[in-house]
Protein backbone atom coordinates (compact mmCIF):
# COMPACT_ATOMS: atom_id res chain seq x y z
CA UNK A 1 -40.00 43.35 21.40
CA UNK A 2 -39.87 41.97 24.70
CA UNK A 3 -37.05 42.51 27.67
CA UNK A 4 -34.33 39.44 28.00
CA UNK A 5 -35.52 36.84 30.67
CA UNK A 6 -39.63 38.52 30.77
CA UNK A 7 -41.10 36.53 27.95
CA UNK A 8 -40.49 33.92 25.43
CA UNK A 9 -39.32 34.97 22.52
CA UNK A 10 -42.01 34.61 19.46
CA UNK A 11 -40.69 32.16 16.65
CA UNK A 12 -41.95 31.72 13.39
CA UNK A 13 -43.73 28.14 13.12
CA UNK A 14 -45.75 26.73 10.78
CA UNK A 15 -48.35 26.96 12.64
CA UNK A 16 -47.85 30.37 13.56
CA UNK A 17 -50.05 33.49 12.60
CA UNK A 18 -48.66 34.54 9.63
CA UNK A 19 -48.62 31.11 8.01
CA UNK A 20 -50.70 28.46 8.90
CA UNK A 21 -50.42 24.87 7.34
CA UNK A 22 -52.78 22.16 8.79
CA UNK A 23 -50.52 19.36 7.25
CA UNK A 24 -47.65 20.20 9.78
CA UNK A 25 -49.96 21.06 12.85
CA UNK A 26 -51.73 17.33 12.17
CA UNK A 27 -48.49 16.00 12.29
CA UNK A 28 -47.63 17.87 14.89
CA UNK A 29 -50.56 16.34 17.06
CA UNK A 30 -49.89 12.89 15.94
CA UNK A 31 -46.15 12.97 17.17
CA UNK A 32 -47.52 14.44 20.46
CA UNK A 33 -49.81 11.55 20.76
CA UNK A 34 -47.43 9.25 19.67
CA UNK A 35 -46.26 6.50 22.66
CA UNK A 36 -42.61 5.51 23.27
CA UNK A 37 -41.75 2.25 24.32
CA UNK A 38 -38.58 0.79 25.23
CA UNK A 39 -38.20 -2.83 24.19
CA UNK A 40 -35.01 -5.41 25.08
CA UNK A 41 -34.26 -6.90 21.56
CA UNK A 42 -31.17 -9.15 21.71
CA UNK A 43 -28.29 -8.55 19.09
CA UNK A 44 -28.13 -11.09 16.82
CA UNK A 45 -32.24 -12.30 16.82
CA UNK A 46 -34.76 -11.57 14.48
CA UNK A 47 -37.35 -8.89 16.29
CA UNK A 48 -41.08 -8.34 14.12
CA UNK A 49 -42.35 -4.54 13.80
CA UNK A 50 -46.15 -4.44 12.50
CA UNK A 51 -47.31 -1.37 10.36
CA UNK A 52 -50.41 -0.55 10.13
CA UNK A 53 -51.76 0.97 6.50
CA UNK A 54 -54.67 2.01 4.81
CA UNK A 55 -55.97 2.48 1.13
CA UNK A 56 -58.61 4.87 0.69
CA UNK A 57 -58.58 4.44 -2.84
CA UNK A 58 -61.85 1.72 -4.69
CA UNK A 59 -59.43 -0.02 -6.52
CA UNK A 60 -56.77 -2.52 -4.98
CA UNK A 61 -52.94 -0.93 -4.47
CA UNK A 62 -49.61 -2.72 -4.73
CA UNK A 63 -46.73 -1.65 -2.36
CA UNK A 64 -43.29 -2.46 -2.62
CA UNK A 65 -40.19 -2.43 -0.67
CA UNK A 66 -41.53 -1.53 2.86
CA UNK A 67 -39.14 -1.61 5.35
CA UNK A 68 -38.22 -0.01 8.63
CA UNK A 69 -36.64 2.98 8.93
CA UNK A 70 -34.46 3.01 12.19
CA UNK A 71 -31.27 5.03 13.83
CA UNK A 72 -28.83 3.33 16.01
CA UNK A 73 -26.99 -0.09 16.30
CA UNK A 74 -26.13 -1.59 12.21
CA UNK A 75 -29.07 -3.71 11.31
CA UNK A 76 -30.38 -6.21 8.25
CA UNK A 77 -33.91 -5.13 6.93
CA UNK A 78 -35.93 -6.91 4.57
CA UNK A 79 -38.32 -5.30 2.66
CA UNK A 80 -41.16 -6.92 1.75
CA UNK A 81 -43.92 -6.06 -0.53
CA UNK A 82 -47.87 -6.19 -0.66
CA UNK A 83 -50.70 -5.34 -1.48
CA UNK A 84 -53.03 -3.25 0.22
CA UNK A 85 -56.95 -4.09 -0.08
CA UNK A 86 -59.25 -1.40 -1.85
CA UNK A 87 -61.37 0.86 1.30
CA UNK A 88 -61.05 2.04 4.46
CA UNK A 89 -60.02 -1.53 6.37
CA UNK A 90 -56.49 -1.52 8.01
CA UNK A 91 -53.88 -3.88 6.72
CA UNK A 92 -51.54 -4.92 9.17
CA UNK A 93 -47.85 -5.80 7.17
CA UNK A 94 -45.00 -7.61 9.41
CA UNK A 95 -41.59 -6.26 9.21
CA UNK A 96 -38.39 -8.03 9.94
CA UNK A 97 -35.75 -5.93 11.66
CA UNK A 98 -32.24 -7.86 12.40
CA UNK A 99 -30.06 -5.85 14.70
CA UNK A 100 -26.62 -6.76 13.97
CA UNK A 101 -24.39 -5.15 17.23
CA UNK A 102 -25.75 -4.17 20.68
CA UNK A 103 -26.40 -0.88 21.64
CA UNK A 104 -29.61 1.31 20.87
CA UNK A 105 -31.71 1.18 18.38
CA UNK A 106 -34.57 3.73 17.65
CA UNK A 107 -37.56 3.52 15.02
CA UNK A 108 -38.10 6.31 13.42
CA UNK A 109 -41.04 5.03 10.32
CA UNK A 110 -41.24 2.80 7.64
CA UNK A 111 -40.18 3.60 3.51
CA UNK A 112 -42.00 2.51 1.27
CA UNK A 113 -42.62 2.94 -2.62
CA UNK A 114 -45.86 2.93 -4.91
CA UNK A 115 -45.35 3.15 -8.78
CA UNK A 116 -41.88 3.87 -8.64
CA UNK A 117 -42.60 6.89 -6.18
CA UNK A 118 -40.12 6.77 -2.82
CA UNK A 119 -42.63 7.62 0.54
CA UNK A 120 -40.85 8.04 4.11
């Protein structure tokens, strides 16, 4: 125990002591590394995002219904689908984001789904 106002108080994390899990810290770094832009889109105009993916499997991979994930202003996504070449070479997939209303709009990922399976 520590006095009010001395120290921090100690929180459980999950990268804390008692439980460690090197997922969450990775993730952690990555959204510390992570850069935030802002960008003027105008209402009403088609604006590109490019993702950037990877399959580490030998044998080719289909992907369907990516689209951008976003908070903020309405908007019109389209997903697309593709297919992702077999090793380690990035694939670089164009995503159309339409936002509908002014005001702010934030990105927050891409969805995505392989064999049925939902990914965010």
């Amino acid at each position: 125990m520590s006095e009010k106002g001395t120290e921090k108080e100690e929180t459980l994390t999950p990268t804390s002591a008692l439980y460690y899990d090197p997922f969450a810290a990775r993730a952690q770094r990555d959204r510390e590394k992570s850069v935030l832009c802002e960008v003027l889109w105008p209402a009403k105009e088609s604006c590109i995002v490019i993702a950037a993916m990877r399959n580490p499997l030998t044998v080719a991979l289909r992907i369907s219904h990516v689209k951008v994930l976003y908070e903020g202003v309405r908007c019109h996504v389209t997903p697309v689908s593709v297919t992702l070449p077999p090793g380690d070479t990035t694939a670089y997939i164009r995503l159309n984001i339409l936002p509908t209303s002014p005001g702010i709009l934030r990105i927050t990922g891409i969805s995505y789904q392989v064999h049925n399976a939902c990914y965010r």
